[in-house]
C-alpha atoms as a PDB file:
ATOM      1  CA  UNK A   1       2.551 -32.210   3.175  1.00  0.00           C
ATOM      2  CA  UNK A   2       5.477 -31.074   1.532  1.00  0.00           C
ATOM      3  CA  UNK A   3       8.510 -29.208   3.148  1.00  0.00           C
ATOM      4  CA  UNK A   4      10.968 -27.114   1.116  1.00  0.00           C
ATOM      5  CA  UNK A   5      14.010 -25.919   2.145  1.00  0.00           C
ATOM      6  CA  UNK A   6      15.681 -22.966   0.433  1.00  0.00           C
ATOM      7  CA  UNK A   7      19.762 -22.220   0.127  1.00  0.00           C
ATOM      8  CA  UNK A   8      22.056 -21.121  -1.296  1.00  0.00           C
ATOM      9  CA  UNK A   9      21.447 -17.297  -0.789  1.00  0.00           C
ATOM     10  CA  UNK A  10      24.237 -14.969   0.516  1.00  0.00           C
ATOM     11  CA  UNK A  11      25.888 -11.509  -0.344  1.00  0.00           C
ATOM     12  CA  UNK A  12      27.093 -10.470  -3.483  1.00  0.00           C
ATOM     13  CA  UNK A  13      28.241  -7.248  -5.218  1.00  0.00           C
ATOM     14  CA  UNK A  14      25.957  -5.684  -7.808  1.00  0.00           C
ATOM     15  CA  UNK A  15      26.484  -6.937 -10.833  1.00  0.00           C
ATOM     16  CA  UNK A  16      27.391 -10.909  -9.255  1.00  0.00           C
ATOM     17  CA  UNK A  17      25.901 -14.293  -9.440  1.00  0.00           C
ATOM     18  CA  UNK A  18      24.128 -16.697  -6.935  1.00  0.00           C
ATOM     19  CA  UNK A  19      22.277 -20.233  -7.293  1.00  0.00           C
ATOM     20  CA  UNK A  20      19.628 -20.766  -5.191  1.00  0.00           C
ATOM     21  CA  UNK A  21      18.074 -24.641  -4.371  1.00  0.00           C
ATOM     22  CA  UNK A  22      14.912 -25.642  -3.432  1.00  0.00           C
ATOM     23  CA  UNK A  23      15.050 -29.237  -1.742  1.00  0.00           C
ATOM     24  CA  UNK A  24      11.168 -30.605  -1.363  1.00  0.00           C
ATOM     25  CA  UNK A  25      10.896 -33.950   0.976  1.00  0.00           C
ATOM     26  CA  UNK A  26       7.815 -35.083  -1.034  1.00  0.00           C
ATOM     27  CA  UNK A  27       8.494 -37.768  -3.311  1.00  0.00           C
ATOM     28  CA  UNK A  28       6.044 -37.003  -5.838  1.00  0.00           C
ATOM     29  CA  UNK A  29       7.403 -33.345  -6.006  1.00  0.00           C
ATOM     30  CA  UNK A  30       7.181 -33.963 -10.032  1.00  0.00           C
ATOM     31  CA  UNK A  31       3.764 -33.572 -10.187  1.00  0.00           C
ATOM     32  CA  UNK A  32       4.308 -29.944  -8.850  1.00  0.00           C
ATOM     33  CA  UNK A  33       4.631 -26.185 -10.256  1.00  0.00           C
ATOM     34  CA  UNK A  34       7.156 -24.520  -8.005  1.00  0.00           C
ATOM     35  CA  UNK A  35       7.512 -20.781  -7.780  1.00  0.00           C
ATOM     36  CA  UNK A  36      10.228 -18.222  -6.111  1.00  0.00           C
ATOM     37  CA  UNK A  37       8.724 -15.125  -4.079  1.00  0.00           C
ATOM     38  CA  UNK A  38      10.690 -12.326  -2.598  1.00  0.00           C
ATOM     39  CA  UNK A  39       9.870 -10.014   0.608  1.00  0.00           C
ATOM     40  CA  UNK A  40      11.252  -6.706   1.391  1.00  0.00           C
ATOM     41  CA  UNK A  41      10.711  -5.096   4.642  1.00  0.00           C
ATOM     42  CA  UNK A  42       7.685  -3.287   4.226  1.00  0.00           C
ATOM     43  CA  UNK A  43       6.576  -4.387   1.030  1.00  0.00           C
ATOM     44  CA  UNK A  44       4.371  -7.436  -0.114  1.00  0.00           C
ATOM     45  CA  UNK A  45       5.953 -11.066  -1.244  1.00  0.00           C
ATOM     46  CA  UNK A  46       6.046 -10.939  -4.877  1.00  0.00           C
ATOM     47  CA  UNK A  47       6.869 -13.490  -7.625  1.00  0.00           C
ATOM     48  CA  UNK A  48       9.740 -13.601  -8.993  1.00  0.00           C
ATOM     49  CA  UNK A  49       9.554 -17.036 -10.976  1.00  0.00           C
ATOM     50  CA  UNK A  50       8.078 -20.160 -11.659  1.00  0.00           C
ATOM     51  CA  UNK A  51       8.304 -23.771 -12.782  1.00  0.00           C
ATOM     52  CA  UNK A  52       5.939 -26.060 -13.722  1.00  0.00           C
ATOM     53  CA  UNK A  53       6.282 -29.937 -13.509  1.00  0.00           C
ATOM     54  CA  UNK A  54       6.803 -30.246 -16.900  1.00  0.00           C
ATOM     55  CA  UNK A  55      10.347 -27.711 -17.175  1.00  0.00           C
ATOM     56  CA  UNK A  56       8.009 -24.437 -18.523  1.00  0.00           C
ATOM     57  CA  UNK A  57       9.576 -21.523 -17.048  1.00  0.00           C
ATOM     58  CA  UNK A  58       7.700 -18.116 -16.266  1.00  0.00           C
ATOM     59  CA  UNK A  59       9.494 -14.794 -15.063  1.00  0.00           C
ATOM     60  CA  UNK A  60       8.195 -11.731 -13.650  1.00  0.00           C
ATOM     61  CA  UNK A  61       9.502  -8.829 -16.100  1.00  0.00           C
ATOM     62  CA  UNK A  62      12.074  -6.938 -13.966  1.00  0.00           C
ATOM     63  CA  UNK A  63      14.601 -10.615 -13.937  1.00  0.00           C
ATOM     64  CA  UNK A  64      13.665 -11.533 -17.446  1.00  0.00           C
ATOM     65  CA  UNK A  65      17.075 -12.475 -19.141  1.00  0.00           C
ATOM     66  CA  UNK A  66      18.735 -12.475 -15.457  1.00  0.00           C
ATOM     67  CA  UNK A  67      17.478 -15.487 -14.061  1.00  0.00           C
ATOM     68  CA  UNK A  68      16.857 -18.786 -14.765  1.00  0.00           C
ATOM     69  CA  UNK A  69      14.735 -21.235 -13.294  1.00  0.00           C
ATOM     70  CA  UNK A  70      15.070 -25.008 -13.776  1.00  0.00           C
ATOM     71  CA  UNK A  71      14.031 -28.602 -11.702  1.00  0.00           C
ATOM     72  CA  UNK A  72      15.715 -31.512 -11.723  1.00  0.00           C
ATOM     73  CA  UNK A  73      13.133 -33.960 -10.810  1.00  0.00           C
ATOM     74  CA  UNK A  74      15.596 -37.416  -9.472  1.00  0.00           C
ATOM     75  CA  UNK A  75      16.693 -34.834  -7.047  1.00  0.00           C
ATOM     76  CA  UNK A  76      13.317 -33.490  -5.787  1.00  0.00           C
ATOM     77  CA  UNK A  77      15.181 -29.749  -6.667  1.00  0.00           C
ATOM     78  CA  UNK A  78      14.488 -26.602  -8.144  1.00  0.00           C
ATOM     79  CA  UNK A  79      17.380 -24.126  -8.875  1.00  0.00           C
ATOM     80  CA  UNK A  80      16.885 -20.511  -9.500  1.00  0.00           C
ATOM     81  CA  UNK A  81      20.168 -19.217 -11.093  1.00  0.00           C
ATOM     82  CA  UNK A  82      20.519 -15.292 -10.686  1.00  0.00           C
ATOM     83  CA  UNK A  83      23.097 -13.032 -12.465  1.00  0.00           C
ATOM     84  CA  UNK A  84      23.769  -9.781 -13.255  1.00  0.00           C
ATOM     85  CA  UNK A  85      22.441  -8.973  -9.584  1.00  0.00           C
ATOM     86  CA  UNK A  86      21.145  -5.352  -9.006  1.00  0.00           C
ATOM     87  CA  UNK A  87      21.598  -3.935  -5.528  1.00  0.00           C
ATOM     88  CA  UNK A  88      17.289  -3.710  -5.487  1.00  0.00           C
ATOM     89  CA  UNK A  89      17.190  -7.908  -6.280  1.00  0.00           C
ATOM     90  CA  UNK A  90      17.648  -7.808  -2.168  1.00  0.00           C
ATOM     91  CA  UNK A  91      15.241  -9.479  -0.232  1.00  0.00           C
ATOM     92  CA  UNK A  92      14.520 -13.142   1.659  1.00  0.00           C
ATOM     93  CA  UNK A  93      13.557 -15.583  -1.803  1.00  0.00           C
ATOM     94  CA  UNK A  94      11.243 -18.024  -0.729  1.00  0.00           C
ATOM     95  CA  UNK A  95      10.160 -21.215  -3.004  1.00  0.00           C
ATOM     96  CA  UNK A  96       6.950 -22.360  -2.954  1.00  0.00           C
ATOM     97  CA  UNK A  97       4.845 -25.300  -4.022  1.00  0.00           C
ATOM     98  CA  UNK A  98       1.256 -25.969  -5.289  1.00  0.00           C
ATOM     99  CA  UNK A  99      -0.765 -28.429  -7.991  1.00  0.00           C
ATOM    100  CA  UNK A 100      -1.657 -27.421 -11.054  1.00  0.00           C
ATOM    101  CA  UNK A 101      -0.034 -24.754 -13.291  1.00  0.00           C
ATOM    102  CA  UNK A 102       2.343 -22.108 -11.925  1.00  0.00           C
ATOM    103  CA  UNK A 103       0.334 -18.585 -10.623  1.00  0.00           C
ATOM    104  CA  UNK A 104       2.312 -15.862  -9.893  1.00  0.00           C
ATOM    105  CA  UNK A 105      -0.205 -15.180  -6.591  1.00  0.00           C
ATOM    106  CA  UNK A 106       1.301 -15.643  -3.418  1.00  0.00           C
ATOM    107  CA  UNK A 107      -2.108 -17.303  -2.298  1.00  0.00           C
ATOM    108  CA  UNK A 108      -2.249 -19.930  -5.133  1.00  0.00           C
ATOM    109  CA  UNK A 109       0.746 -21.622  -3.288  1.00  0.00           C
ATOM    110  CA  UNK A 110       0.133 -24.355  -0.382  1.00  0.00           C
ATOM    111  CA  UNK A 111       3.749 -25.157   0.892  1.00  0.00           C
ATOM    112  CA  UNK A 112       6.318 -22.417   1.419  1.00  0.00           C
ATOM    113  CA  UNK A 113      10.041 -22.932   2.702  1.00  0.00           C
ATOM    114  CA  UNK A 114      11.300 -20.581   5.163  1.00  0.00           C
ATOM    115  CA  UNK A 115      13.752 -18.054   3.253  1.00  0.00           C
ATOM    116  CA  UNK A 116      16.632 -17.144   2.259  1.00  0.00           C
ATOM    117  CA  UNK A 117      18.845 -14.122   2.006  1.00  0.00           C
ATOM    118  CA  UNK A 118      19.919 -12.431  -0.764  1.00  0.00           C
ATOM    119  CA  UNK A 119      22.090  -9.126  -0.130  1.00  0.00           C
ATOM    120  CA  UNK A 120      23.610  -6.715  -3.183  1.00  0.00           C
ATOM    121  CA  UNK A 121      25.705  -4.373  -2.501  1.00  0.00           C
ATOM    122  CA  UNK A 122      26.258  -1.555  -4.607  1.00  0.00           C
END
């Protein structure tokens, strides 16, 4: 079992920067591909990014050159570094574990934290 815990999110005006963490408890959270989801009322959780245990990064199109995704391993953390925030980058951003290479399907993932908000104001 692993339990993630997401921060770091907040409100920002469009065009701003936020860093958001991923803290897993699981000591062998090396060994596993983490990936960042978003929700919007009404709309399904989609992938945003992803990490694999090895430092590859993956990117869904619309934050390519925006965000960043890294892991720093000693700390059991993942950080996904947004800028140049766009008003429709709003939604909770949920990390998410699994083994195995990163998928950008919601389902592929077996540990989820709870959320976190990210607001941009226009």
């Amino acid at each position: 079992q692993v339990q993630l815990v997401e921060s770091g999110g907040g409100l920002v005006q469009a065009g701003g920067s936020l860093r958001l963490s991923c803290a897993a408890s699981e000591g062998t959270f090396s060994s596993y591909s983490i990936g960042w989801f978003r929700h919007t009322p009404g709309k399904e959780r989609k992938f945003v990014a992803a990490i694999s245990w090895s430092g590859d990064p993956y990117y869904t199109d619309s934050v390519k050159g925006r965000f960043t995704v890294s892991r720093d391993n000693a700390e059991n953390t993942v950080h996904l570094q947004m800028n140049s925030l766009k008003p429709e980058d709003t939604a909770i951003y949920y990390c998410a574990a699994k083994t195995g290479l990163p998928q950008n399907r919601v389902d592929d993932y077996d540990w989820w934290g709870q959320g976190t908000q990210v607001t941009v104001s226009s």
